[in-house]
N, C-alpha and C. Protein backbone atom coordinates (compact mmCIF):
# COMPACT_ATOMS: atom_id res chain seq x y z
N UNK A 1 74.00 81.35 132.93
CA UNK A 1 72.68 80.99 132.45
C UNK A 1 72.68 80.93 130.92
N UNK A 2 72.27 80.06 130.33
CA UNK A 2 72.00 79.45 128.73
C UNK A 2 71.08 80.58 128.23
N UNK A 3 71.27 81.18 127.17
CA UNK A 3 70.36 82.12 126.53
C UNK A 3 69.43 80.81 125.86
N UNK A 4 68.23 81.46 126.10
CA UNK A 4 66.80 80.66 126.08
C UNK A 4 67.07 80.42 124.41
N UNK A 5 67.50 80.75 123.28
CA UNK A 5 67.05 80.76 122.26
C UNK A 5 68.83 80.31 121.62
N UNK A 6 69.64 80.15 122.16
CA UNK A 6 70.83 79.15 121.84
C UNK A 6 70.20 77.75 121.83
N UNK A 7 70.98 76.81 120.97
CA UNK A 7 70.64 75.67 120.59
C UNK A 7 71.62 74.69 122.14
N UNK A 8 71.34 73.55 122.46
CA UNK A 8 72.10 72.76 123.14
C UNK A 8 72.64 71.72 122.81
N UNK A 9 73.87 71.33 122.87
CA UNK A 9 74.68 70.47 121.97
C UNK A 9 74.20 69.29 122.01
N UNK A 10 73.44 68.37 123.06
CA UNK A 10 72.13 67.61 122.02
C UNK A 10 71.48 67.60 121.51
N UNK A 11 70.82 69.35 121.01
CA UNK A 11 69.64 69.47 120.06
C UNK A 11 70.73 69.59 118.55
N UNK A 12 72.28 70.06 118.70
CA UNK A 12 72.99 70.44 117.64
C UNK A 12 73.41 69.19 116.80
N UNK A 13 72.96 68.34 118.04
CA UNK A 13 73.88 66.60 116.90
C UNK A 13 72.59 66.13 116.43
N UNK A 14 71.31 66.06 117.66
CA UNK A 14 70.49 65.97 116.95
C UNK A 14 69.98 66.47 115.69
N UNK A 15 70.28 67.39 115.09
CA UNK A 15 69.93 68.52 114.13
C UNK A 15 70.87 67.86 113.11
N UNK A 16 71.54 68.00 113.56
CA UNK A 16 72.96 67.77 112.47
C UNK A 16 72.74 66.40 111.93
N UNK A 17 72.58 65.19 112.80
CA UNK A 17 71.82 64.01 112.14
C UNK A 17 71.04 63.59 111.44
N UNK A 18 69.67 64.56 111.70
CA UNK A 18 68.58 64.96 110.93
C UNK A 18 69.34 65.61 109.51
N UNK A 19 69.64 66.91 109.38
CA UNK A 19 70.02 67.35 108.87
C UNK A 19 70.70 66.49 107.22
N UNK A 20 71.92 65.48 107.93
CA UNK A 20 72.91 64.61 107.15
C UNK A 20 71.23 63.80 106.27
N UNK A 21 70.75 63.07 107.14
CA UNK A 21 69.74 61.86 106.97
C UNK A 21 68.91 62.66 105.41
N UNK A 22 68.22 63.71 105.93
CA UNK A 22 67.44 64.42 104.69
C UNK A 22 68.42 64.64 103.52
N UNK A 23 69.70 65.25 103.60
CA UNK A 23 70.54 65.72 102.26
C UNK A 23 70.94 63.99 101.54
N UNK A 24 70.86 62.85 102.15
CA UNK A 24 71.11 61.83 101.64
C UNK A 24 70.55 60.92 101.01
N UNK A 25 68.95 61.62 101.67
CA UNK A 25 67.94 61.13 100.98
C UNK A 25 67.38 61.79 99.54
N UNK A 26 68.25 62.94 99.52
CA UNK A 26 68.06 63.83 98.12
C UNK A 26 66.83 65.19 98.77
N UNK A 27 66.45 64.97 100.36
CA UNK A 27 65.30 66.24 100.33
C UNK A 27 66.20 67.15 101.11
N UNK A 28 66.88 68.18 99.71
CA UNK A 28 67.68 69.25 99.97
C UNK A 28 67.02 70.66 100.81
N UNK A 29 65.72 70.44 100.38
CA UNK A 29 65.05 71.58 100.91
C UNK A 29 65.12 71.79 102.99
N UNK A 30 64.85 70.59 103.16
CA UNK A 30 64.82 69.69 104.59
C UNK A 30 66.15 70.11 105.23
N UNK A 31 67.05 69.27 104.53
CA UNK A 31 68.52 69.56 105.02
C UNK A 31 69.27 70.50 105.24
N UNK A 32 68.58 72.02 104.13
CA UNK A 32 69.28 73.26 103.88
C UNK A 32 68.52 74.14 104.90
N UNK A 33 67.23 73.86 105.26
CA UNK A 33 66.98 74.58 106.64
C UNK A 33 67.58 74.30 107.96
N UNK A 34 67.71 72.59 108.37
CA UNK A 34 68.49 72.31 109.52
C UNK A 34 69.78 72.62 110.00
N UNK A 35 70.81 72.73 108.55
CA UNK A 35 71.98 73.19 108.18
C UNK A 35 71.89 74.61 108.88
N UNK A 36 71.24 75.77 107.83
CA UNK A 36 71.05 76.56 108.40
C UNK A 36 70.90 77.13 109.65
N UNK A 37 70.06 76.51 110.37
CA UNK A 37 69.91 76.86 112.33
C UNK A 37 70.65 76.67 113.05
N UNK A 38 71.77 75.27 112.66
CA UNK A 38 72.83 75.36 113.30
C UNK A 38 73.97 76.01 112.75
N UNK A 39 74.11 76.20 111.25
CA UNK A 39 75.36 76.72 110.80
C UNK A 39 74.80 78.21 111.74
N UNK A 40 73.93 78.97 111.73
CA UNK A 40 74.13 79.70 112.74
C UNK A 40 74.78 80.03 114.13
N UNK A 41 74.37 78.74 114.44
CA UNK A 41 74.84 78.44 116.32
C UNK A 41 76.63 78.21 115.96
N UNK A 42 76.99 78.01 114.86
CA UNK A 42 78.36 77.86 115.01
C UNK A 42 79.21 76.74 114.18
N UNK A 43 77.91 75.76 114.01
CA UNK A 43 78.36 74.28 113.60
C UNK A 43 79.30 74.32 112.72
N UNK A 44 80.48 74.21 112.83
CA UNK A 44 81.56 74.16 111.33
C UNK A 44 81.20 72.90 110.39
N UNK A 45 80.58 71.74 110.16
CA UNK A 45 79.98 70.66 109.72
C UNK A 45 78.62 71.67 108.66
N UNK A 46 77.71 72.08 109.70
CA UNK A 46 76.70 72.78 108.88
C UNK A 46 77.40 74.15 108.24
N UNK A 47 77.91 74.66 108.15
CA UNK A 47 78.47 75.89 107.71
C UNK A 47 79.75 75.40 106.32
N UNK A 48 80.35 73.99 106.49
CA UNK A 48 80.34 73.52 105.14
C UNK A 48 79.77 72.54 104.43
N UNK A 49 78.26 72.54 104.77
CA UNK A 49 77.38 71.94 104.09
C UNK A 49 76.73 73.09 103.56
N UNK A 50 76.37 73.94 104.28
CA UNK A 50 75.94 74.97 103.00
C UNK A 50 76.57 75.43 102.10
N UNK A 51 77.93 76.19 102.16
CA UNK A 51 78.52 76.59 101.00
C UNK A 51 78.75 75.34 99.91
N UNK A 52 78.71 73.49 100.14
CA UNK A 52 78.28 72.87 99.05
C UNK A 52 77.01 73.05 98.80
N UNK A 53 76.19 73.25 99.08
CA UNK A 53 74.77 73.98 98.79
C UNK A 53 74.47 74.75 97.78
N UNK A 54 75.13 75.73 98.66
CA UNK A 54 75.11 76.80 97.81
C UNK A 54 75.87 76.48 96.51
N UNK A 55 76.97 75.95 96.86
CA UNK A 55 78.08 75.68 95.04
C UNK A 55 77.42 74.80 94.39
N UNK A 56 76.38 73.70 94.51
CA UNK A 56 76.05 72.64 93.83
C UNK A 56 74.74 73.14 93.44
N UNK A 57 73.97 74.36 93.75
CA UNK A 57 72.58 74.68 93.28
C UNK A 57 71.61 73.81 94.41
N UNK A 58 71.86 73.21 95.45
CA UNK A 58 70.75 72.64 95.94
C UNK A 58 70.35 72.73 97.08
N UNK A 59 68.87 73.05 97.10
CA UNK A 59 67.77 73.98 97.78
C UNK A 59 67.75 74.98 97.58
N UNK A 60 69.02 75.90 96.81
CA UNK A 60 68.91 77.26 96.42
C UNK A 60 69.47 77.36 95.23
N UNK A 61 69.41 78.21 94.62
CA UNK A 61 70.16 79.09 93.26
C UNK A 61 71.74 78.78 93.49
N UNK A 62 72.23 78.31 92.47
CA UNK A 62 73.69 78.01 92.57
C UNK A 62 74.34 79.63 92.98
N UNK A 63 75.02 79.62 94.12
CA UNK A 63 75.65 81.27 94.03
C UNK A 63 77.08 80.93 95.09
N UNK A 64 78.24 81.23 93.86
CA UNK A 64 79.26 80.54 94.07
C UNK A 64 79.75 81.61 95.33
N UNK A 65 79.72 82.65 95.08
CA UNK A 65 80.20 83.88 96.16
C UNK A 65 79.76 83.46 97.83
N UNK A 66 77.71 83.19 97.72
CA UNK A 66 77.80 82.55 98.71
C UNK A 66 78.28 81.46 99.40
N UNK A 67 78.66 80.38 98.64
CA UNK A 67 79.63 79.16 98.94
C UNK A 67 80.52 79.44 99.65
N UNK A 68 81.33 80.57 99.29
CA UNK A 68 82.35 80.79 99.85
C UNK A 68 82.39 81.34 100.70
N UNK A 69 81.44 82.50 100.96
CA UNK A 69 80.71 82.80 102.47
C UNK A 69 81.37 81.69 103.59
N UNK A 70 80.12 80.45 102.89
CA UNK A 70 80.25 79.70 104.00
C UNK A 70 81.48 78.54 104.48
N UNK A 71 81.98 78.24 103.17
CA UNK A 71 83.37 77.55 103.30
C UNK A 71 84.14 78.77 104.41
N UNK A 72 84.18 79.81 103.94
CA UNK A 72 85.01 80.77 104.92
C UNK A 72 85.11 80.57 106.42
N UNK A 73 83.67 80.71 106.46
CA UNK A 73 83.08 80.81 108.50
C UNK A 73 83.61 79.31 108.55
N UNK A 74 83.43 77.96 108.06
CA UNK A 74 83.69 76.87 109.07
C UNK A 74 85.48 76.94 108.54
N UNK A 75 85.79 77.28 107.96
CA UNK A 75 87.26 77.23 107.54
C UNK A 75 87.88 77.51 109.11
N UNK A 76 87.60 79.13 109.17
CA UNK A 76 87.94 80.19 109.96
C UNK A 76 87.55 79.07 111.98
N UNK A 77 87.07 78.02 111.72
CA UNK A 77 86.78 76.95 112.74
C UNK A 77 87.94 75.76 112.77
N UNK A 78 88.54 76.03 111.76
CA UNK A 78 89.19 74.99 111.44
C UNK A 78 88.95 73.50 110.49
N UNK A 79 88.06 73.75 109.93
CA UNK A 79 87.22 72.86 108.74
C UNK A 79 87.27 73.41 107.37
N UNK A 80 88.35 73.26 106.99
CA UNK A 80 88.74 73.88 105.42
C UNK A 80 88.24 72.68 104.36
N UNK A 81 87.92 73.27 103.69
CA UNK A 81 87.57 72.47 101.76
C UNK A 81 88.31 72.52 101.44
């Protein structure tokens, strides 16, 4: 049984699409929350979109330590920077 509050890998591409569409349009704020919900669920794609996030200052405070946070987790997936 699916835990009620896991994402489903059509809501994750969906998300992730969304996600791409807003950071391209420049609304970082948009993109760095969608990023977020799935870099949770696992997404190695969203998990190194935030640590450029985080390294480039956008939607948040440039904080290089966290970057690397997140380069780490999707690395550790097999998605290295």
């Amino acid at each position: 049984m699916q835990d009620e509050n896991k994402l489903t890998p059509e809501h994750i591409v969906r998300k992730r699409d969304a996600a791409l569409a807003a950071y391209d349009a420049g609304d970082f704020d948009a993109a760095f929350l969608l990023f977020l919900e799935i870099a949770q669920e696992g997404d190695t794609l969203a998990q190194f979109s935030l640590g450029l996030m985080h390294e480039n200052g956008q939607a948040v405070q440039q904080d290089f330590d966290e970057a690397r946070e997140w380069y780490m987790k999707a690395a550790r997936q097999d998605l290295a920077a």
